[in-house]
N, C-alpha and C. Protein backbone atom coordinates (compact mmCIF):
# COMPACT_ATOMS: atom_id res chain seq x y z
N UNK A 1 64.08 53.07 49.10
CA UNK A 1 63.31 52.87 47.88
C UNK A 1 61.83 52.72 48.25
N UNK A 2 61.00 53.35 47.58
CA UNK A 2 59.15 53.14 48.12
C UNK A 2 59.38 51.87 47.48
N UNK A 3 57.78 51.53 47.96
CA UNK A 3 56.97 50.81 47.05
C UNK A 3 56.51 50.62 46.09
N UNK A 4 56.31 51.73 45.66
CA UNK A 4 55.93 52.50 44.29
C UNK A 4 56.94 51.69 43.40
N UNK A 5 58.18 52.36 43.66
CA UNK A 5 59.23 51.78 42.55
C UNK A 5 59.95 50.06 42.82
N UNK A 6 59.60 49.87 43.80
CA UNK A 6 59.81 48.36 43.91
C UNK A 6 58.51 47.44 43.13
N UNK A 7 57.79 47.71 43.21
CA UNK A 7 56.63 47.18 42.44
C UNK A 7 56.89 47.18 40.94
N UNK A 8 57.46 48.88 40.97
CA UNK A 8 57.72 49.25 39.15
C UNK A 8 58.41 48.29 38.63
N UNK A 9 59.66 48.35 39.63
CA UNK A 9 60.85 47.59 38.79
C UNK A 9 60.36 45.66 38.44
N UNK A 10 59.87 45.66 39.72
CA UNK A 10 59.46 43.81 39.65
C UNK A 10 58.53 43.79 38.11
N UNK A 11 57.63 45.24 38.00
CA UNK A 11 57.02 44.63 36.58
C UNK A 11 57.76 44.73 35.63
N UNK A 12 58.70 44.92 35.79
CA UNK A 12 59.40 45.39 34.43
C UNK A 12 60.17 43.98 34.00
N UNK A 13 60.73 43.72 35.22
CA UNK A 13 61.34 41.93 35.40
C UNK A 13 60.14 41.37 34.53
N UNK A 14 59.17 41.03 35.50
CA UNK A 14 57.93 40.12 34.54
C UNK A 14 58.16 39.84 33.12
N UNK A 15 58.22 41.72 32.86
CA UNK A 15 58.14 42.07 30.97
C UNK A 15 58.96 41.45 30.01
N UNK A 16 60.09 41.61 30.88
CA UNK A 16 61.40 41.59 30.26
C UNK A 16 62.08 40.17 30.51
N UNK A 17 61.55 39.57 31.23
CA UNK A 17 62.18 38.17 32.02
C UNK A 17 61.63 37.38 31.80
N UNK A 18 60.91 37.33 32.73
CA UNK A 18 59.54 36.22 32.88
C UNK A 18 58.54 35.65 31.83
N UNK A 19 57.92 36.74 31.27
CA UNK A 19 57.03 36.59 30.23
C UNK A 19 57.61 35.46 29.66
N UNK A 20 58.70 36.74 28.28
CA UNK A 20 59.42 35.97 27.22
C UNK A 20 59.65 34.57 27.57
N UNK A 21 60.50 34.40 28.59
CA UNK A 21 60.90 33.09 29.22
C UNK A 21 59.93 31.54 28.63
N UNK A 22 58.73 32.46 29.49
CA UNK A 22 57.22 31.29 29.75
C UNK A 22 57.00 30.91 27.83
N UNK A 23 56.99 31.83 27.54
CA UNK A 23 56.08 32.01 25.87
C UNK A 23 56.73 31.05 25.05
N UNK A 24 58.50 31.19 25.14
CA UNK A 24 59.08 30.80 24.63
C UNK A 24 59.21 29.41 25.29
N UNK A 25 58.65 28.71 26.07
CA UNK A 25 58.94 27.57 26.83
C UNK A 25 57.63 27.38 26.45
N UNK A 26 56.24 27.97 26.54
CA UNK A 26 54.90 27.60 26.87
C UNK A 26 53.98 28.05 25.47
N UNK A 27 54.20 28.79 24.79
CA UNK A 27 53.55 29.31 23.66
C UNK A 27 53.26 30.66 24.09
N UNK A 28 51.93 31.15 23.41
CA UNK A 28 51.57 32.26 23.65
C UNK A 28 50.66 32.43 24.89
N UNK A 29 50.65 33.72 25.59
CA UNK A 29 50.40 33.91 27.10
C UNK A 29 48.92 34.62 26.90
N UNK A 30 47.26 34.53 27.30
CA UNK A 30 46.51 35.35 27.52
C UNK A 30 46.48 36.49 29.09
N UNK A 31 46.11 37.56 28.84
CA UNK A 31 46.41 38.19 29.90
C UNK A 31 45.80 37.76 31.35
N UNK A 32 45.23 37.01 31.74
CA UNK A 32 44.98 36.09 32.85
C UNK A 32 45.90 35.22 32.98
N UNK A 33 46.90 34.48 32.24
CA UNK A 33 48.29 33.68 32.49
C UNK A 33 49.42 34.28 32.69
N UNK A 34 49.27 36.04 32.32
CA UNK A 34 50.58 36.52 32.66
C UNK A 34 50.30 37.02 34.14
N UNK A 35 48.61 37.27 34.33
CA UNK A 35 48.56 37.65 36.09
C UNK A 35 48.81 37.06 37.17
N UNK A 36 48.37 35.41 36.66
CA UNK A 36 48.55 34.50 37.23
C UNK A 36 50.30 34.57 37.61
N UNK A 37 50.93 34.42 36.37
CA UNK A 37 52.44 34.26 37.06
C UNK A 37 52.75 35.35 37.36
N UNK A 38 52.82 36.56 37.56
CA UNK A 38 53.08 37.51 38.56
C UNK A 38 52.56 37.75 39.68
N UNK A 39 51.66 37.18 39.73
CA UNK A 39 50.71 37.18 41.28
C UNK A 39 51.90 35.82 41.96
N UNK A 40 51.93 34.83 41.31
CA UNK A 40 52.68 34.19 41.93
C UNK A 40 54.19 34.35 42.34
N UNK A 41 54.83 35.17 41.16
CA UNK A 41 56.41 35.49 41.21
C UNK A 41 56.30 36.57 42.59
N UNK A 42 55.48 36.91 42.91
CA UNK A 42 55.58 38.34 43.69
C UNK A 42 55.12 37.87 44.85
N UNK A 43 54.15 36.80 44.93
CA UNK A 43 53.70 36.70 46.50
C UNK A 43 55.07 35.29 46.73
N UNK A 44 55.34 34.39 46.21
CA UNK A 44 56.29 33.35 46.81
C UNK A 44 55.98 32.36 47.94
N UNK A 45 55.02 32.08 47.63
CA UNK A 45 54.06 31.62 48.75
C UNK A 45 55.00 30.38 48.69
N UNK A 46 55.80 29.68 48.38
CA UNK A 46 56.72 28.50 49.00
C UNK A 46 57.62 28.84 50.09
N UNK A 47 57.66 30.39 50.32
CA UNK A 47 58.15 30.67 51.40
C UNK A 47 57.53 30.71 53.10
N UNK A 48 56.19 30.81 52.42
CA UNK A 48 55.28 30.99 53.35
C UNK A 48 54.62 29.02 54.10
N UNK A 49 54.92 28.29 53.17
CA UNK A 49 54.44 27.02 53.64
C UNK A 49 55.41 26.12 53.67
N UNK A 50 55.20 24.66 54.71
CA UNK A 50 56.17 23.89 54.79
C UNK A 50 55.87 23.19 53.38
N UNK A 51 56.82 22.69 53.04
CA UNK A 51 57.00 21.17 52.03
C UNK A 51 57.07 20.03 52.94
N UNK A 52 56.54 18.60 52.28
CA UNK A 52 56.21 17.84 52.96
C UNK A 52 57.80 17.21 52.84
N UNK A 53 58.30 16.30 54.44
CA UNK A 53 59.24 16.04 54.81
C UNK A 53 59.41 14.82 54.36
N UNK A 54 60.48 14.21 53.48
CA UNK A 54 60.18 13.02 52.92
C UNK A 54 60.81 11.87 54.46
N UNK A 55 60.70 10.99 54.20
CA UNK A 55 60.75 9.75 55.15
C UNK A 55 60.28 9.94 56.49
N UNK A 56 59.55 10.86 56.58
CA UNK A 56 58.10 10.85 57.60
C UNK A 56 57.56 9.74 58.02
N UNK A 57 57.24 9.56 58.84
CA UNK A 57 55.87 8.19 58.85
C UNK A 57 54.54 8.70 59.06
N UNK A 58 53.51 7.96 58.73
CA UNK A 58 52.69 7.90 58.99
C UNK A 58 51.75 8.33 57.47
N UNK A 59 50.66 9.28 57.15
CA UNK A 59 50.31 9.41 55.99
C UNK A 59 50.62 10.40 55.14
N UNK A 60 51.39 10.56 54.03
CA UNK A 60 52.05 11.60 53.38
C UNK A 60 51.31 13.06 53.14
N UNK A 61 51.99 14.03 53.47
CA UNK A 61 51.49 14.79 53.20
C UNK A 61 51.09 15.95 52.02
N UNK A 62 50.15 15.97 52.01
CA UNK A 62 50.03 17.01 50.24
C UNK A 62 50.95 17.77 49.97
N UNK A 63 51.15 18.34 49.49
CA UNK A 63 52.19 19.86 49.05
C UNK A 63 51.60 20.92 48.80
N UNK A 64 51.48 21.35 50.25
CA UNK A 64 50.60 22.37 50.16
C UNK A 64 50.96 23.46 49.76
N UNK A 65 52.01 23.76 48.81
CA UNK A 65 52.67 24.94 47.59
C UNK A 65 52.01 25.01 46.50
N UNK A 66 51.59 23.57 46.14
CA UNK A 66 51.26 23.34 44.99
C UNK A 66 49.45 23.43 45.33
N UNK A 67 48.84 23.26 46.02
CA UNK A 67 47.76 23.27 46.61
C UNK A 67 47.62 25.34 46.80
N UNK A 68 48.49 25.79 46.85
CA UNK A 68 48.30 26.98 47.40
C UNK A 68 48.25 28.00 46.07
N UNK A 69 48.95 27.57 45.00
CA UNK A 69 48.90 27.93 43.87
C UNK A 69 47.68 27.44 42.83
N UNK A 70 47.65 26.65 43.20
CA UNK A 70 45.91 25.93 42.40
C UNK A 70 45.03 26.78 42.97
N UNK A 71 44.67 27.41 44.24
CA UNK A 71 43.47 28.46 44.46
C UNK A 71 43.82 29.50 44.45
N UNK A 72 44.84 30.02 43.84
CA UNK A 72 45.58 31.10 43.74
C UNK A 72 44.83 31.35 42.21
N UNK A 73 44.99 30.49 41.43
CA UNK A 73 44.97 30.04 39.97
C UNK A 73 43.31 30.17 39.98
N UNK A 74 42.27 29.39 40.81
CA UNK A 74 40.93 29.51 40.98
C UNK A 74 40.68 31.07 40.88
N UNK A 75 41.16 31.75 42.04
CA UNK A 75 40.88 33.05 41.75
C UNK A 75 40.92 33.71 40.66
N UNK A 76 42.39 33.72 40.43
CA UNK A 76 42.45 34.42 38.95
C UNK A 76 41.69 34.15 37.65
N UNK A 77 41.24 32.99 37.63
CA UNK A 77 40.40 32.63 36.60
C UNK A 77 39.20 32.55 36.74
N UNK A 78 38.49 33.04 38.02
CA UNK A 78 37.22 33.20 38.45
C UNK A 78 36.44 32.58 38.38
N UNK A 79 36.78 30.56 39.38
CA UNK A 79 36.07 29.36 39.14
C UNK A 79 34.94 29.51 40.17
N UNK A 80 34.01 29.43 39.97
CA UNK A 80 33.17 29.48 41.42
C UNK A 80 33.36 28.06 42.11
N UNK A 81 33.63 26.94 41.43
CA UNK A 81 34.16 25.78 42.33
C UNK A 81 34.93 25.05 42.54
N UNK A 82 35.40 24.73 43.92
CA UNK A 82 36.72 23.74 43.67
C UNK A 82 36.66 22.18 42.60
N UNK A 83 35.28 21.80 42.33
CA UNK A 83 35.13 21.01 41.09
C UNK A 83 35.93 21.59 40.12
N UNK A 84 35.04 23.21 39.88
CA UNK A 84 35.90 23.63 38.23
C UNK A 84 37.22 23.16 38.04
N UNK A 85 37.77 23.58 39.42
CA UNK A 85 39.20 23.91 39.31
C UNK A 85 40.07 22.72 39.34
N UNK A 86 39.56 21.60 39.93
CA UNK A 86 39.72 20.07 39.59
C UNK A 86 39.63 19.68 37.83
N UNK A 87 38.58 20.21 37.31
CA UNK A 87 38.26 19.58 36.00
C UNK A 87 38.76 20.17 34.97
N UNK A 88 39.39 21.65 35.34
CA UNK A 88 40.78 22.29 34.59
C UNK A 88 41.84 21.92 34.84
N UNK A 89 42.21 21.65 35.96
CA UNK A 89 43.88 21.21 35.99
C UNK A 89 44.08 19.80 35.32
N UNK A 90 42.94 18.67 35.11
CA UNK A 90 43.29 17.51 34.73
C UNK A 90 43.13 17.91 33.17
């Protein structure tokens, strides 16, 4: 199978899956919230980073999934600062 059509089919999931899913859970979607969650459904970046290990010692560590998706989210919404992007998520 290319790429071509692996890409195709994943958007079609989005369309048909995903979207509806969010809208109907979240309201209505502007087209920067549906890029956002396909940029994310498609890259899976929780695969790519550890989660923090619970009963660790010493000082806890962030979650850097959730950290990885917040400048993921910067980008897509085109914050020039990690302030902005602080004073949108709260």
């Amino acid at each position: 199978m290319s790429l071509a059509s692996k890409v195709h089919g994943y958007w079609i999931s989005c369309q048909q899956e995903l979207f509806p899913w969010m809208e109907e859970t979240l309201g209505s979607l502007e087209g920067r919230h549906k890029k956002l969650l396909s940029i994310l459904e498609m890259v899976s970046i929780e695969e790519f980073l550890p989660s923090p290990e619970p009963g660790t010692s010493g000082r806890p560590l962030k979650n850097r999934v959730v950290l990885a998706r917040a400048f993921l989210a910067k980008m897509v919404f085109n914050m020039d600062t990690t302030t902005a992007l602080v004073e949108r998520l709260r």
